[in-house]
Protein backbone atom coordinates (compact mmCIF):
# COMPACT_ATOMS: atom_id res chain seq x y z
CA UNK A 1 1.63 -27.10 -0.58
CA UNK A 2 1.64 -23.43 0.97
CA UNK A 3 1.13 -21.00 -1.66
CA UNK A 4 3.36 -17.93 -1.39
CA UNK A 5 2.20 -15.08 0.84
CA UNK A 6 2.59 -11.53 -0.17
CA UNK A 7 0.91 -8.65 2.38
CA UNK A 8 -0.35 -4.89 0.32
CA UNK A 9 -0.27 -2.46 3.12
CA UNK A 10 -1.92 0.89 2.51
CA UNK A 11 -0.95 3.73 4.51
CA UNK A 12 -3.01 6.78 5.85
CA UNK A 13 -4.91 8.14 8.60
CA UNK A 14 -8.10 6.83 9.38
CA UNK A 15 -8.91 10.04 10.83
CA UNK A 16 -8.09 11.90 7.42
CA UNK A 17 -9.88 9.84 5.25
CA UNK A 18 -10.39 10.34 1.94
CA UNK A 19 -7.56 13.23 1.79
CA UNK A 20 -4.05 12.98 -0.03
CA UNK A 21 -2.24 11.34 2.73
CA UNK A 22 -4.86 8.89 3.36
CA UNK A 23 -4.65 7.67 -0.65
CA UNK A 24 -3.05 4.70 0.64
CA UNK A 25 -6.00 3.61 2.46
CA UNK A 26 -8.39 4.33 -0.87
CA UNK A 27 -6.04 2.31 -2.93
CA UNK A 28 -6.41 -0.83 -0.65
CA UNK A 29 -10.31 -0.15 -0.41
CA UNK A 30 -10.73 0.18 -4.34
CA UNK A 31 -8.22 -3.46 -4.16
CA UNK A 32 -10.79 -5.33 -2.01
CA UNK A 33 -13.90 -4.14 -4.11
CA UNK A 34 -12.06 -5.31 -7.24
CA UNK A 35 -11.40 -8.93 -6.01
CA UNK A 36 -14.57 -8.75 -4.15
CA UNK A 37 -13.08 -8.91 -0.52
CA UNK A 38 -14.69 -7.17 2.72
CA UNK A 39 -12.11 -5.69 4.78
CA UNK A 40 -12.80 -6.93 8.45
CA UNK A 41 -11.50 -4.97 11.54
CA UNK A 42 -8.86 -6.06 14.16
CA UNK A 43 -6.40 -4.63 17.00
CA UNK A 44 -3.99 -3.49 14.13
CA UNK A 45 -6.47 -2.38 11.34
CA UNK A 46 -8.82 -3.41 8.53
CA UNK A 47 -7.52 -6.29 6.38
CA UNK A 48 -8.74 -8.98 3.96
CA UNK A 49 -7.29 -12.27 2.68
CA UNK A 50 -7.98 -14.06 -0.38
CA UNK A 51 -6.22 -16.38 -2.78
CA UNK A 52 -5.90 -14.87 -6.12
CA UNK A 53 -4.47 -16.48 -9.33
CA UNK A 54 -1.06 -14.54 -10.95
CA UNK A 55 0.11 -16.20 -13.95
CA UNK A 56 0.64 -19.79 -13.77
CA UNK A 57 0.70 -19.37 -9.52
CA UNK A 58 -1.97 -19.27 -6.98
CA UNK A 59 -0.58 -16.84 -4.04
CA UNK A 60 -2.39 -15.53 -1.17
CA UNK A 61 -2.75 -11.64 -0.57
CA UNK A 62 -3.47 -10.10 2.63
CA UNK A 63 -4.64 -6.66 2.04
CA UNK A 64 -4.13 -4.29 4.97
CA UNK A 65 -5.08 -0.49 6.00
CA UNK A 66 -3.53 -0.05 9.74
CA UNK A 67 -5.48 1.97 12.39
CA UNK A 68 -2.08 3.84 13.51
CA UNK A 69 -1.70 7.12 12.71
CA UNK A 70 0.58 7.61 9.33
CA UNK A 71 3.81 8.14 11.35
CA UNK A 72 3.38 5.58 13.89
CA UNK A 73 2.11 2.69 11.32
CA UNK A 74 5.36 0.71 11.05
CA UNK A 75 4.86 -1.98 14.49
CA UNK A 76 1.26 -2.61 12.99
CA UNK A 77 2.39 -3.47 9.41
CA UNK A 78 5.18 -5.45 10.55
CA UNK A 79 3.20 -7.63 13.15
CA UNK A 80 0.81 -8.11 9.98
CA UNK A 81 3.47 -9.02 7.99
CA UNK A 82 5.08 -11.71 10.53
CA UNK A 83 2.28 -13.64 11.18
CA UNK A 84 1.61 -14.18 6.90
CA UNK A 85 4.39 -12.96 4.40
CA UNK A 86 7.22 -13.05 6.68
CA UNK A 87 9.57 -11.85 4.13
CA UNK A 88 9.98 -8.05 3.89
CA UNK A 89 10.66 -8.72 0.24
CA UNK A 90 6.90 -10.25 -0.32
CA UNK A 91 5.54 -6.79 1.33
CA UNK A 92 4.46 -3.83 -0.71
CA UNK A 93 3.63 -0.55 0.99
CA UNK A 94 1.17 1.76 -0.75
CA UNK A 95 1.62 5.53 0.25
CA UNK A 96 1.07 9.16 -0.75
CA UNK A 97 3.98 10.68 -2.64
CA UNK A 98 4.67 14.55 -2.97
CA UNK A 99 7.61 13.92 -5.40
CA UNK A 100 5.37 12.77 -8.24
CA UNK A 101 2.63 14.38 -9.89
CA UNK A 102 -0.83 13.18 -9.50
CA UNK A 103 -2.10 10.41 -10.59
CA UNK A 104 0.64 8.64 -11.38
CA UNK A 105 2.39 5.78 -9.81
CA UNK A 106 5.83 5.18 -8.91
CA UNK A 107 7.28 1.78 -8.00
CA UNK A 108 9.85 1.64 -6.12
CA UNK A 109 12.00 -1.47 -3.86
CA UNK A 110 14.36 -0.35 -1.04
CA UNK A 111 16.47 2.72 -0.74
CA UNK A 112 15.74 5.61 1.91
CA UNK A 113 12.05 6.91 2.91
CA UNK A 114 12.76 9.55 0.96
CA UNK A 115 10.89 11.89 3.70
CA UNK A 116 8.12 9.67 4.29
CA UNK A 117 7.42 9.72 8.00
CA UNK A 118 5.22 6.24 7.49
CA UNK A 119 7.80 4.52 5.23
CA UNK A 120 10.45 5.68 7.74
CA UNK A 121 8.11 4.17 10.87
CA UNK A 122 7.94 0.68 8.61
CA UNK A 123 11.66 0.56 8.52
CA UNK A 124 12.09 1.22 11.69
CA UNK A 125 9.94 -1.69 12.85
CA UNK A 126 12.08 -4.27 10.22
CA UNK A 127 14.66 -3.17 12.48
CA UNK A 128 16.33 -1.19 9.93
CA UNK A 129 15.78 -2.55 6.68
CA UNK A 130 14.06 -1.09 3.84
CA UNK A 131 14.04 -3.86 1.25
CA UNK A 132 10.18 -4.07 0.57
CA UNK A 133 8.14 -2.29 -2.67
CA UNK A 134 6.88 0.63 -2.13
CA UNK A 135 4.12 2.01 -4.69
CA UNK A 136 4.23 5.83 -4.51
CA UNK A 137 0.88 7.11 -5.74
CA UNK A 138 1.77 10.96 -6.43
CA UNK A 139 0.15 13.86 -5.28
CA UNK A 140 1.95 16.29 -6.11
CA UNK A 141 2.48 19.49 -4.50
CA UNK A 142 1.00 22.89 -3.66
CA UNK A 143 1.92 24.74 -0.82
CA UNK A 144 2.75 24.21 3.02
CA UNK A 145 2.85 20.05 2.31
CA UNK A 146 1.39 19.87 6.12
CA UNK A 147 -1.44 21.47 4.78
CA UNK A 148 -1.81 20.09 1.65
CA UNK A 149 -1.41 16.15 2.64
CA UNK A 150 -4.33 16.98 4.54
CA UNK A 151 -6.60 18.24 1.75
CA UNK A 152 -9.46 15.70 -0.06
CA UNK A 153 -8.70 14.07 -2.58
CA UNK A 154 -10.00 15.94 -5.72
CA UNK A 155 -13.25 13.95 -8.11
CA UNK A 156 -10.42 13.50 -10.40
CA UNK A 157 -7.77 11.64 -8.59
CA UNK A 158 -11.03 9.71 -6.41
CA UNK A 159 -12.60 8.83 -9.79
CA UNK A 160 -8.43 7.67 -11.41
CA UNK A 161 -7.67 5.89 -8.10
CA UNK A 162 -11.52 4.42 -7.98
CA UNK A 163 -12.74 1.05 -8.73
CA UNK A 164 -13.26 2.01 -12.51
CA UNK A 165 -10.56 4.10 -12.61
CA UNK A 166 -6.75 4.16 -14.70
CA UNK A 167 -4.99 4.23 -11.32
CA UNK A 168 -6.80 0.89 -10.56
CA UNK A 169 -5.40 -0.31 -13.12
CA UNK A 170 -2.28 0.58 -12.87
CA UNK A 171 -1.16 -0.35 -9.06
CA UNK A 172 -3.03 -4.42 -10.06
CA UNK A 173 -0.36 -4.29 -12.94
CA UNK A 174 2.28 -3.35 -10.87
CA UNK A 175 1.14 -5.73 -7.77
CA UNK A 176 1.10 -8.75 -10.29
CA UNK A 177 4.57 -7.37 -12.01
CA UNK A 178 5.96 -7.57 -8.30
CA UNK A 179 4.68 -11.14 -7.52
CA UNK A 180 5.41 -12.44 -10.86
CA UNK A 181 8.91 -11.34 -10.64
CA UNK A 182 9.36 -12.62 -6.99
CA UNK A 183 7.78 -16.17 -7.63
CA UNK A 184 9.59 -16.59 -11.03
CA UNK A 185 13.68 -15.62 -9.15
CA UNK A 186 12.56 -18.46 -6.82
């Protein structure tokens, strides 16, 4: 039997690492440390697969952090996501919000992009539709947001969002609320 298949996508700018809008791509790096995975490196970016228990199921999760740019990183997650989740529903996007205050986290499944040019490019490439999860880890704002999506990350939100950290936490509760909830409405 095929266990189900859900794909974490992480969005950011590899060039910007370790800055607000790239807090997408930390998230998926503190994921693989904290299931032990090495992320390797393709065409479309740096991903990991691993079968993980969740409750009573064994699923596989594909983590991914695309090489695109932010606004262009819809066609990579979406090839990703066709060749192992298939389903938009079993995909959850992890991105930088400016709406919500830092350190926090936001789920959130369908609706609009809300301004997000890298939410907007991944439902562009599902040809219009935005039913996936989205977890919106907040930044909050300060500023020209240009400017200050491209600032580092402070110690504080690297050290919540870290390995050790509350936000680590938080986004493996969510990611196993998500699966939980899909596998058990099958």
């Amino acid at each position: 039997m095929v266990s189900p298949h859900f794909l974490v996508a992480g969005l950011g700018n590899i060039t910007h690492s370790m800055t607000r809008h790239s807090i997408g791509h930390y998230i998926i790096d503190t994921l693989a440390n904290r299931l032990g995975l090495r992320l390797s490196s393709d065409r479309t970016g740096y991903s990991a697969k691993t079968d993980v228990q969740i409750g009573e199921h064994i699923v596989t999760l594909t983590l991914l952090k695309p090489k695109a740019l932010m606004n262009i990183s819809g066609r990579p997650v979406v090839q990703v996501l066709r060749n192992t989740a298939v389903n938009p529903a079993n995909l959850m996007v992890v991105h930088d919000s400016l709406e919500h205050k830092p350190c926090t986290l936001s789920p959130k499944f369908g609706g609009s992009a809300n301004g997000h040019n890298g939410v907007r490019s991944v439902i562009a490439a599902l040809g219009g539709d935005p039913d996936f999860h989205r977890l919106r880890a907040g930044i909050g704002r300060d500023g020209d947001p240009a400017s200050y999506v491209l600032g580092p990350l402070s110690s504080q939100e690297r050290q919540f969002w870290g390995s050790s950290g509350t936000g680590s936490d938080l986004v493996w509760r969510e990611l196993t609320r998500i699966i939980e909830k899909s596998l058990n409405s099958r």
